[in-house]
PDB file of N, CA and C in Angstrom:
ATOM      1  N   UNK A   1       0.839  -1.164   0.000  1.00  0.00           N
ATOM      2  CA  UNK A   1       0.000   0.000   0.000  1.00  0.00           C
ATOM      3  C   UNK A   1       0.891   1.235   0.000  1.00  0.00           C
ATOM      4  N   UNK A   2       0.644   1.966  -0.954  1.00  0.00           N
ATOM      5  CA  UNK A   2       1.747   3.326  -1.152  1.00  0.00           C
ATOM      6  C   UNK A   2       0.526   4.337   0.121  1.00  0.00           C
ATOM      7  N   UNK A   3       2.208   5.137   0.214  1.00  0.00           N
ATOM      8  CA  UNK A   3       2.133   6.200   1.628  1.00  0.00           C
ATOM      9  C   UNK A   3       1.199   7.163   1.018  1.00  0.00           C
ATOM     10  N   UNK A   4       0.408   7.751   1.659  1.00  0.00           N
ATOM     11  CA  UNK A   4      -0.364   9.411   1.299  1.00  0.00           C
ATOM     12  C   UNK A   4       0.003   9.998   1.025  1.00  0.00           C
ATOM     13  N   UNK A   5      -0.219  11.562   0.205  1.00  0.00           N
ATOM     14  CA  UNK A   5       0.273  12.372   0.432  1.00  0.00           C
ATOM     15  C   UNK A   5       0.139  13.452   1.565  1.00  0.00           C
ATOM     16  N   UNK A   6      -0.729  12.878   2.237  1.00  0.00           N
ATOM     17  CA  UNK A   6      -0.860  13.770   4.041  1.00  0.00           C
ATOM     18  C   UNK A   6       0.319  13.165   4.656  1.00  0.00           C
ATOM     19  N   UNK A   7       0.615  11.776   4.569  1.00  0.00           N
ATOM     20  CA  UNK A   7       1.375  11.302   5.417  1.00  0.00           C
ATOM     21  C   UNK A   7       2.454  11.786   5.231  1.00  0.00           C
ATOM     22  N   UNK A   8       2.839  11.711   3.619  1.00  0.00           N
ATOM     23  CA  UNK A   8       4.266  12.159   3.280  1.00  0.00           C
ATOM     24  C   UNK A   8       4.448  13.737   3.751  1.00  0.00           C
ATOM     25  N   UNK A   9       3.866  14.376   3.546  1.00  0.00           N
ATOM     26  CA  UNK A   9       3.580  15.636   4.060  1.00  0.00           C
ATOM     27  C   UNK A   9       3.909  16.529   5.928  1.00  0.00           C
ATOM     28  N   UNK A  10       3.308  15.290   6.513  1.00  0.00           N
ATOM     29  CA  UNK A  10       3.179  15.008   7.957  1.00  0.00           C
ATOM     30  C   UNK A  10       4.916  14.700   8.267  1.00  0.00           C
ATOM     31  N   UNK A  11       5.738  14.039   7.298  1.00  0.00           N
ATOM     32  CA  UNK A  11       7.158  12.934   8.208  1.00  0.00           C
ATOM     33  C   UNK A  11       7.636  14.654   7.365  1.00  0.00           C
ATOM     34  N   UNK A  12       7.997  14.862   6.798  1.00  0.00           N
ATOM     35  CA  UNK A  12       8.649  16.128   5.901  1.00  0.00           C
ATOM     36  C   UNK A  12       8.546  17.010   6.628  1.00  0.00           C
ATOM     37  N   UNK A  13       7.336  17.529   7.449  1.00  0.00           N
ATOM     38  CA  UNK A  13       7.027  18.703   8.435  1.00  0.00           C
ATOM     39  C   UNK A  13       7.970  18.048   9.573  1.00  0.00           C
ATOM     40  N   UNK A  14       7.940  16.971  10.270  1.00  0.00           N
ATOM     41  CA  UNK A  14       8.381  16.690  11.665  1.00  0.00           C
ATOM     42  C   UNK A  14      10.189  16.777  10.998  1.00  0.00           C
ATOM     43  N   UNK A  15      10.903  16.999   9.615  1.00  0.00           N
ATOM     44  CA  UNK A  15      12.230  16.118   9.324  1.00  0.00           C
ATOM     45  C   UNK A  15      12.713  17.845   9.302  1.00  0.00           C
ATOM     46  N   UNK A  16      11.897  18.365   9.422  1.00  0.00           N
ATOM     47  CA  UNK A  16      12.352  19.971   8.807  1.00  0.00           C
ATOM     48  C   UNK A  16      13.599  20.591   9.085  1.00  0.00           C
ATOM     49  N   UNK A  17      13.987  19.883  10.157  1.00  0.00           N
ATOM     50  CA  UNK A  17      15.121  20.114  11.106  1.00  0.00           C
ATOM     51  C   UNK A  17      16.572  19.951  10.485  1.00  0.00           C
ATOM     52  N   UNK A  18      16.341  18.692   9.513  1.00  0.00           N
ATOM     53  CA  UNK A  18      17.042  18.506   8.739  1.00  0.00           C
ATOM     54  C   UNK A  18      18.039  18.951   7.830  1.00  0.00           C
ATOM     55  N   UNK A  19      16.889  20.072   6.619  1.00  0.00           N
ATOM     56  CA  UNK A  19      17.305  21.087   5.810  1.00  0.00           C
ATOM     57  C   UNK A  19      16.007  20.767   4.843  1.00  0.00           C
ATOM     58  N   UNK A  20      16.361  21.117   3.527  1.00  0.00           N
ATOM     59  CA  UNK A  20      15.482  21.060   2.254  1.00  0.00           C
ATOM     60  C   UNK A  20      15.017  20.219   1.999  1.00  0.00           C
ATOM     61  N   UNK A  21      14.602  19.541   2.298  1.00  0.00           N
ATOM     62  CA  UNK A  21      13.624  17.755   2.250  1.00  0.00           C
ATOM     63  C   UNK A  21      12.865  18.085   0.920  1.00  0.00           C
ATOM     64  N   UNK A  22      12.900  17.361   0.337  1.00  0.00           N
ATOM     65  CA  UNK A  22      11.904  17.239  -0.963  1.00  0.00           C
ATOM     66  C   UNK A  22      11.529  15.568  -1.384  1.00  0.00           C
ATOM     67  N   UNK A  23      10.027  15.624  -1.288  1.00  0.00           N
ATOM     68  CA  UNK A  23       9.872  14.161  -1.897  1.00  0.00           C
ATOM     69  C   UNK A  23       9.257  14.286  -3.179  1.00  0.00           C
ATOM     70  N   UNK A  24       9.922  12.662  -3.802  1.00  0.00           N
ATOM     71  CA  UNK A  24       9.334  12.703  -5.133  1.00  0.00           C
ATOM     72  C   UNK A  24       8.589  11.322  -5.202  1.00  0.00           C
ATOM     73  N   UNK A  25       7.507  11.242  -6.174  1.00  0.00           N
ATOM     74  CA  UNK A  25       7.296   9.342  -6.261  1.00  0.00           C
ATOM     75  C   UNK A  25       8.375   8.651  -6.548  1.00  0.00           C
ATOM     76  N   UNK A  26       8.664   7.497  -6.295  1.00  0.00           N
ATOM     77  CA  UNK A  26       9.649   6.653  -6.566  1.00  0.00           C
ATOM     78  C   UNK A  26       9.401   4.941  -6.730  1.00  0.00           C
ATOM     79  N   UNK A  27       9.327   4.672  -7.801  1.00  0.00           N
ATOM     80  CA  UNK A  27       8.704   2.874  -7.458  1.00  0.00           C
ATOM     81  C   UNK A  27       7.528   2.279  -6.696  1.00  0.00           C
ATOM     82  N   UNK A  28       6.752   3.371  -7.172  1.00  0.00           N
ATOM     83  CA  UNK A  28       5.379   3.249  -6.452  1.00  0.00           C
ATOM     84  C   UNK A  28       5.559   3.771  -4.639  1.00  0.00           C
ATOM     85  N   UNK A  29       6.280   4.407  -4.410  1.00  0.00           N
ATOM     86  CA  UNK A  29       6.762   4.703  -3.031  1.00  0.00           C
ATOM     87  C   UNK A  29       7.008   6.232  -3.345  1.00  0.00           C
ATOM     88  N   UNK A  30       7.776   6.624  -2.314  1.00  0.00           N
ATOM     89  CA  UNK A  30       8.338   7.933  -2.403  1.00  0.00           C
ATOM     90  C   UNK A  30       9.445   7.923  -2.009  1.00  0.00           C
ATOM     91  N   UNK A  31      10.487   8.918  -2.589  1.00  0.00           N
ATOM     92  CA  UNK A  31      11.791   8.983  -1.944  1.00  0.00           C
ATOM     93  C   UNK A  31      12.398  10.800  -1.651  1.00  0.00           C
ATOM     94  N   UNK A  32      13.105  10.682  -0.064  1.00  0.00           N
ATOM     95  CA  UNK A  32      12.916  11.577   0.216  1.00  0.00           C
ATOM     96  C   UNK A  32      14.453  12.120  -0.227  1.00  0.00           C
ATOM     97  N   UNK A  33      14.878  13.554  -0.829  1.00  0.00           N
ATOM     98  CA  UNK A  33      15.858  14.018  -1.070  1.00  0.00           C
ATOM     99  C   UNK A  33      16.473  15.192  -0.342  1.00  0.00           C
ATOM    100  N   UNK A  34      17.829  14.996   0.157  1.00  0.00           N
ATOM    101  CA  UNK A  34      18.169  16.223   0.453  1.00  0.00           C
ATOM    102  C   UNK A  34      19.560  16.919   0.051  1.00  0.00           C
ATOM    103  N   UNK A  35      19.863  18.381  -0.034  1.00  0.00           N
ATOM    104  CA  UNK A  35      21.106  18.475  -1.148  1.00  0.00           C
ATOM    105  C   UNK A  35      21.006  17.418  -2.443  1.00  0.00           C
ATOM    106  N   UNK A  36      19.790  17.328  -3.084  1.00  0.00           N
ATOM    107  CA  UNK A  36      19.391  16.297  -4.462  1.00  0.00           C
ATOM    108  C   UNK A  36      20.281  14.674  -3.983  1.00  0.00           C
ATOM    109  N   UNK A  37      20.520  14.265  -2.872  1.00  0.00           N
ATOM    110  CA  UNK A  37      20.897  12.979  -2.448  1.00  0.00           C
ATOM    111  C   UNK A  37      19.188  12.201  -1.879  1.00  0.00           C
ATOM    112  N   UNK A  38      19.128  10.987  -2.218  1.00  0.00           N
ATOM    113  CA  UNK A  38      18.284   9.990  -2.080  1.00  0.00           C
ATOM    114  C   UNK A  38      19.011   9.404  -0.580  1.00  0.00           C
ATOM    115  N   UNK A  39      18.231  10.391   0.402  1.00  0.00           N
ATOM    116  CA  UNK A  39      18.571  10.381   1.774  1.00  0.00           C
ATOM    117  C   UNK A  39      17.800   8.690   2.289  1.00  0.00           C
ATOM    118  N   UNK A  40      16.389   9.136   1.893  1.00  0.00           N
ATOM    119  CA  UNK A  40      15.580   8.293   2.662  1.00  0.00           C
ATOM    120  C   UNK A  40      14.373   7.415   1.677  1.00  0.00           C
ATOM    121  N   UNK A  41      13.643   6.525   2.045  1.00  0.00           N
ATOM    122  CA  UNK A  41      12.557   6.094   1.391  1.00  0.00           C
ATOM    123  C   UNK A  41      11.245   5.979   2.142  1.00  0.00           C
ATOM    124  N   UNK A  42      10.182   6.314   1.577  1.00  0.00           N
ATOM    125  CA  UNK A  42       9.104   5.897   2.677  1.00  0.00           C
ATOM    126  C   UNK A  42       7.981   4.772   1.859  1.00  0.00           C
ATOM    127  N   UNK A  43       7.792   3.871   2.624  1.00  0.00           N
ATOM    128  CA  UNK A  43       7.146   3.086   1.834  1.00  0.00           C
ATOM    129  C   UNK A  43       6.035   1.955   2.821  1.00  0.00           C
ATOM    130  N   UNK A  44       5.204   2.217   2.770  1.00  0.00           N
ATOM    131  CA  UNK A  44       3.906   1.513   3.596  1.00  0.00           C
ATOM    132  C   UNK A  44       3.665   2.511   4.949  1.00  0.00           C
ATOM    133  N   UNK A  45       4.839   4.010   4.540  1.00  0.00           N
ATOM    134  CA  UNK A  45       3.755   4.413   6.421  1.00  0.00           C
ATOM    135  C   UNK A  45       5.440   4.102   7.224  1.00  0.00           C
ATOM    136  N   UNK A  46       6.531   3.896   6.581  1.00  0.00           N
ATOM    137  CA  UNK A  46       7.399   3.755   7.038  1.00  0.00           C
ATOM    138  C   UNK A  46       8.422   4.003   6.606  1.00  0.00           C
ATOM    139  N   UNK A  47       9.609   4.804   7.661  1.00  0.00           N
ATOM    140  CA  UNK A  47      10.785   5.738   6.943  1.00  0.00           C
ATOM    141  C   UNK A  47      11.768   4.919   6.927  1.00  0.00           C
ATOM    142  N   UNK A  48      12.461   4.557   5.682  1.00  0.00           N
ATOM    143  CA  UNK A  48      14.137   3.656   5.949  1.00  0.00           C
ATOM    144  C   UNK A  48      15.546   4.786   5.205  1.00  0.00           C
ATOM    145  N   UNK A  49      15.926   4.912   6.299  1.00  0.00           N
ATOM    146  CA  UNK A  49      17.202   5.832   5.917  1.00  0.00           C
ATOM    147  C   UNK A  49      18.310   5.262   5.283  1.00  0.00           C
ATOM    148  N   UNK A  50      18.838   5.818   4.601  1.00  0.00           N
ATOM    149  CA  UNK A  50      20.355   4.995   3.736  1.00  0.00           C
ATOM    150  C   UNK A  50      21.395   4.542   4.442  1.00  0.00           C
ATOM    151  N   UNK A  51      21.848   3.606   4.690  1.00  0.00           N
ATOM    152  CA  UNK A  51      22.602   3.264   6.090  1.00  0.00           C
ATOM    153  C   UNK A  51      24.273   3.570   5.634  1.00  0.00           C
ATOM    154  N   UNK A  52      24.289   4.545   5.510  1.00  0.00           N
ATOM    155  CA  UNK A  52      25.730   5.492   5.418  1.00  0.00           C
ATOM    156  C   UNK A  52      26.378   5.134   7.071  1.00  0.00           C
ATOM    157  N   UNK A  53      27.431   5.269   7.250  1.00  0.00           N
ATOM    158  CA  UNK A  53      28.293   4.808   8.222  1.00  0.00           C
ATOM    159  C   UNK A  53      27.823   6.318   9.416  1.00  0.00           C
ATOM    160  N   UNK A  54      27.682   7.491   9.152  1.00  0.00           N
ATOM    161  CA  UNK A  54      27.342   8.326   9.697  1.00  0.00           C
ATOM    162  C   UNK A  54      25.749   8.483  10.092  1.00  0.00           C
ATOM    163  N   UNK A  55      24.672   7.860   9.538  1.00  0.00           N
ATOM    164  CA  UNK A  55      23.543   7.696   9.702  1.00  0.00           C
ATOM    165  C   UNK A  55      23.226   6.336  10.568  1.00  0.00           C
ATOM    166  N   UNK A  56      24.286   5.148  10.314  1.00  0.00           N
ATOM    167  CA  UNK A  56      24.181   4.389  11.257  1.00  0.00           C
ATOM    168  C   UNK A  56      24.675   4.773  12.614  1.00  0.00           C
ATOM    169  N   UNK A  57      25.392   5.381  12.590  1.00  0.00           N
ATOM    170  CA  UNK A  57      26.188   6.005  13.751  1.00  0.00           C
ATOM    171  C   UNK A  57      25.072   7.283  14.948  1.00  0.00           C
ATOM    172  N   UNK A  58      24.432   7.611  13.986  1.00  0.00           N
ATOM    173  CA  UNK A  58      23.429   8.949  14.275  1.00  0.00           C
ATOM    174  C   UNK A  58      21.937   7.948  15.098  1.00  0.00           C
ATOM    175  N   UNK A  59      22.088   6.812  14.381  1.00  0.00           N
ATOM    176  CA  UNK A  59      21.126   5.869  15.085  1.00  0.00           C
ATOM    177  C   UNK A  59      21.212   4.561  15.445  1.00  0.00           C
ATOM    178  N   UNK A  60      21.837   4.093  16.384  1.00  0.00           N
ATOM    179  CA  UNK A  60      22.788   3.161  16.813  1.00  0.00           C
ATOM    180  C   UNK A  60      21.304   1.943  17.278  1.00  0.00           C
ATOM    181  N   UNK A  61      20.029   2.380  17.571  1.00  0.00           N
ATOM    182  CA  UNK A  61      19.018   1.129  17.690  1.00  0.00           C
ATOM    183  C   UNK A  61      18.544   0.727  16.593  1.00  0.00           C
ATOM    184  N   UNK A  62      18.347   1.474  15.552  1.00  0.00           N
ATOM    185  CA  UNK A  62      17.493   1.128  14.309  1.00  0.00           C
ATOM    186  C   UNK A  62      17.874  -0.235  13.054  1.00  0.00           C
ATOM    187  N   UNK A  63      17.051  -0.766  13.348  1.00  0.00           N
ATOM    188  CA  UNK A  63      17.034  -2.149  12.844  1.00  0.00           C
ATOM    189  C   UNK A  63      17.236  -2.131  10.969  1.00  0.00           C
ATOM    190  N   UNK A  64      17.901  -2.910  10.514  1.00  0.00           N
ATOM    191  CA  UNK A  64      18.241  -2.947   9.051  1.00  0.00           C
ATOM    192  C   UNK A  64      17.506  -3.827   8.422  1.00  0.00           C
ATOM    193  N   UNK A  65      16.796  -3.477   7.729  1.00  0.00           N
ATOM    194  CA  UNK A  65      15.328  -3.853   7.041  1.00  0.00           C
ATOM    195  C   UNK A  65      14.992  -3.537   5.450  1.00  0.00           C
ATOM    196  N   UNK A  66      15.192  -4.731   4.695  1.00  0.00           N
ATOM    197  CA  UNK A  66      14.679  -4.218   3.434  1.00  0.00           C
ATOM    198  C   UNK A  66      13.127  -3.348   3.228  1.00  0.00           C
ATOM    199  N   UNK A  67      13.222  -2.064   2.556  1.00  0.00           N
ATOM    200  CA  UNK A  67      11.910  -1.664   2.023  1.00  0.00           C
ATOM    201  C   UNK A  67      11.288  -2.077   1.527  1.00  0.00           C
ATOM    202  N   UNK A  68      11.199  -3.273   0.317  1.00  0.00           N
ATOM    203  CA  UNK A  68      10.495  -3.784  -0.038  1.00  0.00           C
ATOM    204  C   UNK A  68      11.535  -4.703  -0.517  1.00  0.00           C
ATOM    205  N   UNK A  69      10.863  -6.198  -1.344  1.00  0.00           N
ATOM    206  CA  UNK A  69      11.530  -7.199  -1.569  1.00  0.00           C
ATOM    207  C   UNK A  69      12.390  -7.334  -2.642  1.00  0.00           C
ATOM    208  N   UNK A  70      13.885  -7.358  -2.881  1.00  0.00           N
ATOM    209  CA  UNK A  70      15.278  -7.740  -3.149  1.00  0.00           C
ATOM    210  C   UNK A  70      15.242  -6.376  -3.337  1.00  0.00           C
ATOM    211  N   UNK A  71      15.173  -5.380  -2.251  1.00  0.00           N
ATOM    212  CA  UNK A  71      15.638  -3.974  -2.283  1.00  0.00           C
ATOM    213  C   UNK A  71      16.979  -4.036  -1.313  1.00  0.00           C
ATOM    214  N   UNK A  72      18.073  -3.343  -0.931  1.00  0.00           N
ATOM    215  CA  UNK A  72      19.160  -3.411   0.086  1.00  0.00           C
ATOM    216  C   UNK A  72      18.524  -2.811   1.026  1.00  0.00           C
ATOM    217  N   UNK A  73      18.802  -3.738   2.403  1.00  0.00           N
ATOM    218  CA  UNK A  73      18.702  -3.130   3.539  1.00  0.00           C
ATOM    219  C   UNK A  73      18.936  -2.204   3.967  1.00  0.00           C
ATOM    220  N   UNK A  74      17.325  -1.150   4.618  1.00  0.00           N
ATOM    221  CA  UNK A  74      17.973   0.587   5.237  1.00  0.00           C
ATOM    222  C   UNK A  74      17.832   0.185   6.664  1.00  0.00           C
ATOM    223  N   UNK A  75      17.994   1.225   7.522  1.00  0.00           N
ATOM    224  CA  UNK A  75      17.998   1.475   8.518  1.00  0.00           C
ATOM    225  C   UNK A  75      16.220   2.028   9.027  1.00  0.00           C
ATOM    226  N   UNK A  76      15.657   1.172   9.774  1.00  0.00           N
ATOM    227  CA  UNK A  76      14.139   1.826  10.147  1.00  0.00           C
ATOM    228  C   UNK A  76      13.844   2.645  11.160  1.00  0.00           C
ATOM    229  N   UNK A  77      13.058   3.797  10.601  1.00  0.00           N
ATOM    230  CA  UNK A  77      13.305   4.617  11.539  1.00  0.00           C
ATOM    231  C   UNK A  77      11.773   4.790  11.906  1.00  0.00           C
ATOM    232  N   UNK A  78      11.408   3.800  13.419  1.00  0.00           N
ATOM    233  CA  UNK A  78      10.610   3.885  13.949  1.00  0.00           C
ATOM    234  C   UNK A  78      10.290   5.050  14.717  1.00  0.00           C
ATOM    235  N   UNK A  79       9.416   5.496  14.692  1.00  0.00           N
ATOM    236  CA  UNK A  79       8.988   6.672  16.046  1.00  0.00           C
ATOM    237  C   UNK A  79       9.497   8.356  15.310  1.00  0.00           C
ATOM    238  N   UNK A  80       9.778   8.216  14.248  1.00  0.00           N
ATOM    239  CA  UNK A  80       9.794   9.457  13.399  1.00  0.00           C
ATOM    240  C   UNK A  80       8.855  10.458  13.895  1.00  0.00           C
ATOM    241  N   UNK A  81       8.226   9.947  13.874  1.00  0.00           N
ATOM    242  CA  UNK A  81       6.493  11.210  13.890  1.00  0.00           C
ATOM    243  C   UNK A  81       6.388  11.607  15.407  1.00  0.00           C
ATOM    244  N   UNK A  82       7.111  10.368  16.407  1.00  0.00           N
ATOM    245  CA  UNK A  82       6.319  10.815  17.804  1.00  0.00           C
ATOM    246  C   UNK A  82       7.822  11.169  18.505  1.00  0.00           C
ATOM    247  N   UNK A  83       8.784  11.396  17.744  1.00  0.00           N
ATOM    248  CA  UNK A  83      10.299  12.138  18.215  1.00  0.00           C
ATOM    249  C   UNK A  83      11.279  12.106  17.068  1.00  0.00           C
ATOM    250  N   UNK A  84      11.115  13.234  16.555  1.00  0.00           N
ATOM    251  CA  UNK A  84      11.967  13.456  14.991  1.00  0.00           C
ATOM    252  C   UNK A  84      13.258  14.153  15.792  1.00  0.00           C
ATOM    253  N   UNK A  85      13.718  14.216  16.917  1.00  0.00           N
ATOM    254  CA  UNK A  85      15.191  14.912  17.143  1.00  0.00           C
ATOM    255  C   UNK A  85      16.434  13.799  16.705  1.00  0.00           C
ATOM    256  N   UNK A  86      16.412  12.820  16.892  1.00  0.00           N
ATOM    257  CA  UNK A  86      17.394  11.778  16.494  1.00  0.00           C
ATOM    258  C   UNK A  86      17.726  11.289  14.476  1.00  0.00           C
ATOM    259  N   UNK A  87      16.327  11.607  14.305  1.00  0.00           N
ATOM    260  CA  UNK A  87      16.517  11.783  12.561  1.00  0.00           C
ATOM    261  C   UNK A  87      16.763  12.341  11.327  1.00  0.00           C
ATOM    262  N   UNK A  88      16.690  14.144  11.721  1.00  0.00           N
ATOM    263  CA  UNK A  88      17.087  15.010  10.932  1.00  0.00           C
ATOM    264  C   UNK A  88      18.806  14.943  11.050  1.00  0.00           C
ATOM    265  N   UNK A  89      19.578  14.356  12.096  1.00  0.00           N
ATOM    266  CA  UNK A  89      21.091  14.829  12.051  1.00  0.00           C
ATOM    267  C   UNK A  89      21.550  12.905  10.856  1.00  0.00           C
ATOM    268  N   UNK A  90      20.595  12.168  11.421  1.00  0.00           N
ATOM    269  CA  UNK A  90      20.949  11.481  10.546  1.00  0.00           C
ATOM    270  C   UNK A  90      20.840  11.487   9.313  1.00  0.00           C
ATOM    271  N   UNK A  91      19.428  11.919   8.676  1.00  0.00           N
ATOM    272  CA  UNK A  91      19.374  12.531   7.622  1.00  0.00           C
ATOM    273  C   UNK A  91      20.692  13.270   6.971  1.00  0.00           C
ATOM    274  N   UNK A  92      21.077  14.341   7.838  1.00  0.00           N
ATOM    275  CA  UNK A  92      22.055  15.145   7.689  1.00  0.00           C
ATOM    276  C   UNK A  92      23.712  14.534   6.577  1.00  0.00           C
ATOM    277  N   UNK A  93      23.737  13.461   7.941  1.00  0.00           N
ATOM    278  CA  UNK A  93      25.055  12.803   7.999  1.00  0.00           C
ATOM    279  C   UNK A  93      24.876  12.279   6.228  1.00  0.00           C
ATOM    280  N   UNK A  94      24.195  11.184   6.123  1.00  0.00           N
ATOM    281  CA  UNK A  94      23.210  10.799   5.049  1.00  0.00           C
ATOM    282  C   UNK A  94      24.127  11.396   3.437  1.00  0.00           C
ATOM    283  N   UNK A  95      23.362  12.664   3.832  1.00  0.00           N
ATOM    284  CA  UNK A  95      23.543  13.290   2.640  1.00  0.00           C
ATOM    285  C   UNK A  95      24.846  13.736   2.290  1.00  0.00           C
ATOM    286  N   UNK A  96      25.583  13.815   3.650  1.00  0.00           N
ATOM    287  CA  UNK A  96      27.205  14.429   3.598  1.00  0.00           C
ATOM    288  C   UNK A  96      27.741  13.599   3.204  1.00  0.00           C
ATOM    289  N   UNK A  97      27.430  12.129   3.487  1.00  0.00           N
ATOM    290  CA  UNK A  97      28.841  10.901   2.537  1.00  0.00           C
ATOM    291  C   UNK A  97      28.142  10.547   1.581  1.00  0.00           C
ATOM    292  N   UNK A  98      27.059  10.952   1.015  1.00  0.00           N
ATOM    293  CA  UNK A  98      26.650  10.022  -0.107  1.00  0.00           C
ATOM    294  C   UNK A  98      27.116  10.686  -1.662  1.00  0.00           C
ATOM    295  N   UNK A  99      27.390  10.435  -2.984  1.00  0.00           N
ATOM    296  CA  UNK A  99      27.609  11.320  -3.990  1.00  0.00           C
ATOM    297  C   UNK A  99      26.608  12.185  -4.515  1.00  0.00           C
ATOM    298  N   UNK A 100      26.991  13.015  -5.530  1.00  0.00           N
ATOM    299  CA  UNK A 100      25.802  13.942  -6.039  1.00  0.00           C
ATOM    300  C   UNK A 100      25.594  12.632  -7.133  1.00  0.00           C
ATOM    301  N   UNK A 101      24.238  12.963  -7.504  1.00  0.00           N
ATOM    302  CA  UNK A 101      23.693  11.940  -8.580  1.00  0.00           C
ATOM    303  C   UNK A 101      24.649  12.409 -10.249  1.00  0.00           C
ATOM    304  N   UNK A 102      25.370  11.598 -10.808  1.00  0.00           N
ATOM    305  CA  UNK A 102      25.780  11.439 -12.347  1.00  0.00           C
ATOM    306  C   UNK A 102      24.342  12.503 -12.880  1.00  0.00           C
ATOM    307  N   UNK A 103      25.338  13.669 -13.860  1.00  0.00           N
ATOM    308  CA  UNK A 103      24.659  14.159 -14.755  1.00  0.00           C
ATOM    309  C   UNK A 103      24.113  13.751 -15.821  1.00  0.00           C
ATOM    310  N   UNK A 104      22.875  13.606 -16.198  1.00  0.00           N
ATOM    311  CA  UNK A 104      22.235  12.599 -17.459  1.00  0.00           C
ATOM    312  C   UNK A 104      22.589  13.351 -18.589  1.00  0.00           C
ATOM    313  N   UNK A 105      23.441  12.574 -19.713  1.00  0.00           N
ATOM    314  CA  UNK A 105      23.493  13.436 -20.884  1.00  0.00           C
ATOM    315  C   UNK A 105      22.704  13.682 -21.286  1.00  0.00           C
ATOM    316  N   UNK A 106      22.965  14.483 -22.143  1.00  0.00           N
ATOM    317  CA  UNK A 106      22.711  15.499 -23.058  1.00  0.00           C
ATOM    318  C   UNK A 106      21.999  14.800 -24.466  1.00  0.00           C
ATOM    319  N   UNK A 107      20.772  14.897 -24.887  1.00  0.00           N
ATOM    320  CA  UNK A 107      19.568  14.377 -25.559  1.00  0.00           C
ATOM    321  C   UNK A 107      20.330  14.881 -27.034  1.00  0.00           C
ATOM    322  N   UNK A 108      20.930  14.175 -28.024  1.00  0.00           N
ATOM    323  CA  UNK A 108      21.028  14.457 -29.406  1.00  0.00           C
ATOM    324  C   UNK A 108      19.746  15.084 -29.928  1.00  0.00           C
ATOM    325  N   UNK A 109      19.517  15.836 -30.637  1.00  0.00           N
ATOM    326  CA  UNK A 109      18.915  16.236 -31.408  1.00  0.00           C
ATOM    327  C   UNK A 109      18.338  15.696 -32.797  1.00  0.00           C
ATOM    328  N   UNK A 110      17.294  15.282 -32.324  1.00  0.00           N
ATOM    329  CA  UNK A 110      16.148  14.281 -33.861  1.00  0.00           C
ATOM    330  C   UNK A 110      16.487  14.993 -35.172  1.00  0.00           C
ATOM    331  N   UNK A 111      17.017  14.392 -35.984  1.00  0.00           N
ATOM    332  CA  UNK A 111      17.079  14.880 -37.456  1.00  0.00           C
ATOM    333  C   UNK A 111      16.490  15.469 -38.382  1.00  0.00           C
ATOM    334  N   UNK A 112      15.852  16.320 -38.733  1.00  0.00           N
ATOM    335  CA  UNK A 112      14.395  16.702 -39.313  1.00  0.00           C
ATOM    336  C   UNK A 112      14.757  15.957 -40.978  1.00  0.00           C
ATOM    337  N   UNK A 113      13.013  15.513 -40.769  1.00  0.00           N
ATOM    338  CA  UNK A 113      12.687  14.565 -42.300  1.00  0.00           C
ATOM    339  C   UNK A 113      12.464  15.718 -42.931  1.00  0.00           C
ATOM    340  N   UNK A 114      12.798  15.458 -44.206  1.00  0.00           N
ATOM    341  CA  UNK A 114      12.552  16.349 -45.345  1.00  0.00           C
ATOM    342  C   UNK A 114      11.060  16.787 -45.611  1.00  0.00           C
ATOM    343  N   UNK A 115      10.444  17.667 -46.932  1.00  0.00           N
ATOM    344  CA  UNK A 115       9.274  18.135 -47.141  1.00  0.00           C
ATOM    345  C   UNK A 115       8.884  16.954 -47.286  1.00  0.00           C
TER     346      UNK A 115
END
């Protein structure tokens, strides 16, 4: 069952702490971005963070859990909504070791057919 957009709305307000959060759809899910890095995923009503060595570190209980099936294991971040102080620095960390996304080339230009 894909997340709401109240819900998604709702974890984004409590992450604010963070910085620039932006979600987009993603694989029938959503994925949350920050500095344009694919920080986090939310998927059934539930947040899994990218388990960067600094985000594991930022949350030393959170259990490693595929998002959905033959996806790589994130980090779950239970209790988001009812105490977001422990998740925006992970978030944070997150985005500081991960790369900027590869620039997509550049679209050749279609040939125009004659009269």
């Amino acid at each position: 069952m894909a997340t709401g957009a109240a819900q998604v709305a709702e974890i984004l307000e409590a992450l604010a702490e963070a910085g620039p959060l932006r979600a987009r759809p993603m694989f029938g899910e959503t994925a949350l971005y920050l500095d344009d890095r694919v920080v986090a995923l939310l998927c059934d009503g539930t947040l899994f963070v990218r388990p960067t060595a600094g985000a594991t570190a930022a949350l030393p209980q959170a259990a490693l859990r595929q998002s959905y099936p033959g996806a790589r294991p994130h980090l779950v971040a239970d209790g988001v909504l009812d105490d977001p102080g422990p998740f925006a620095p992970a978030l944070r960390r997150a985005a500081a070791e991960l790369p900027l996304p590869k620039p997509k080339p550049k679209r050749k230009p279609k040939p125009k057919r004659g009269p």
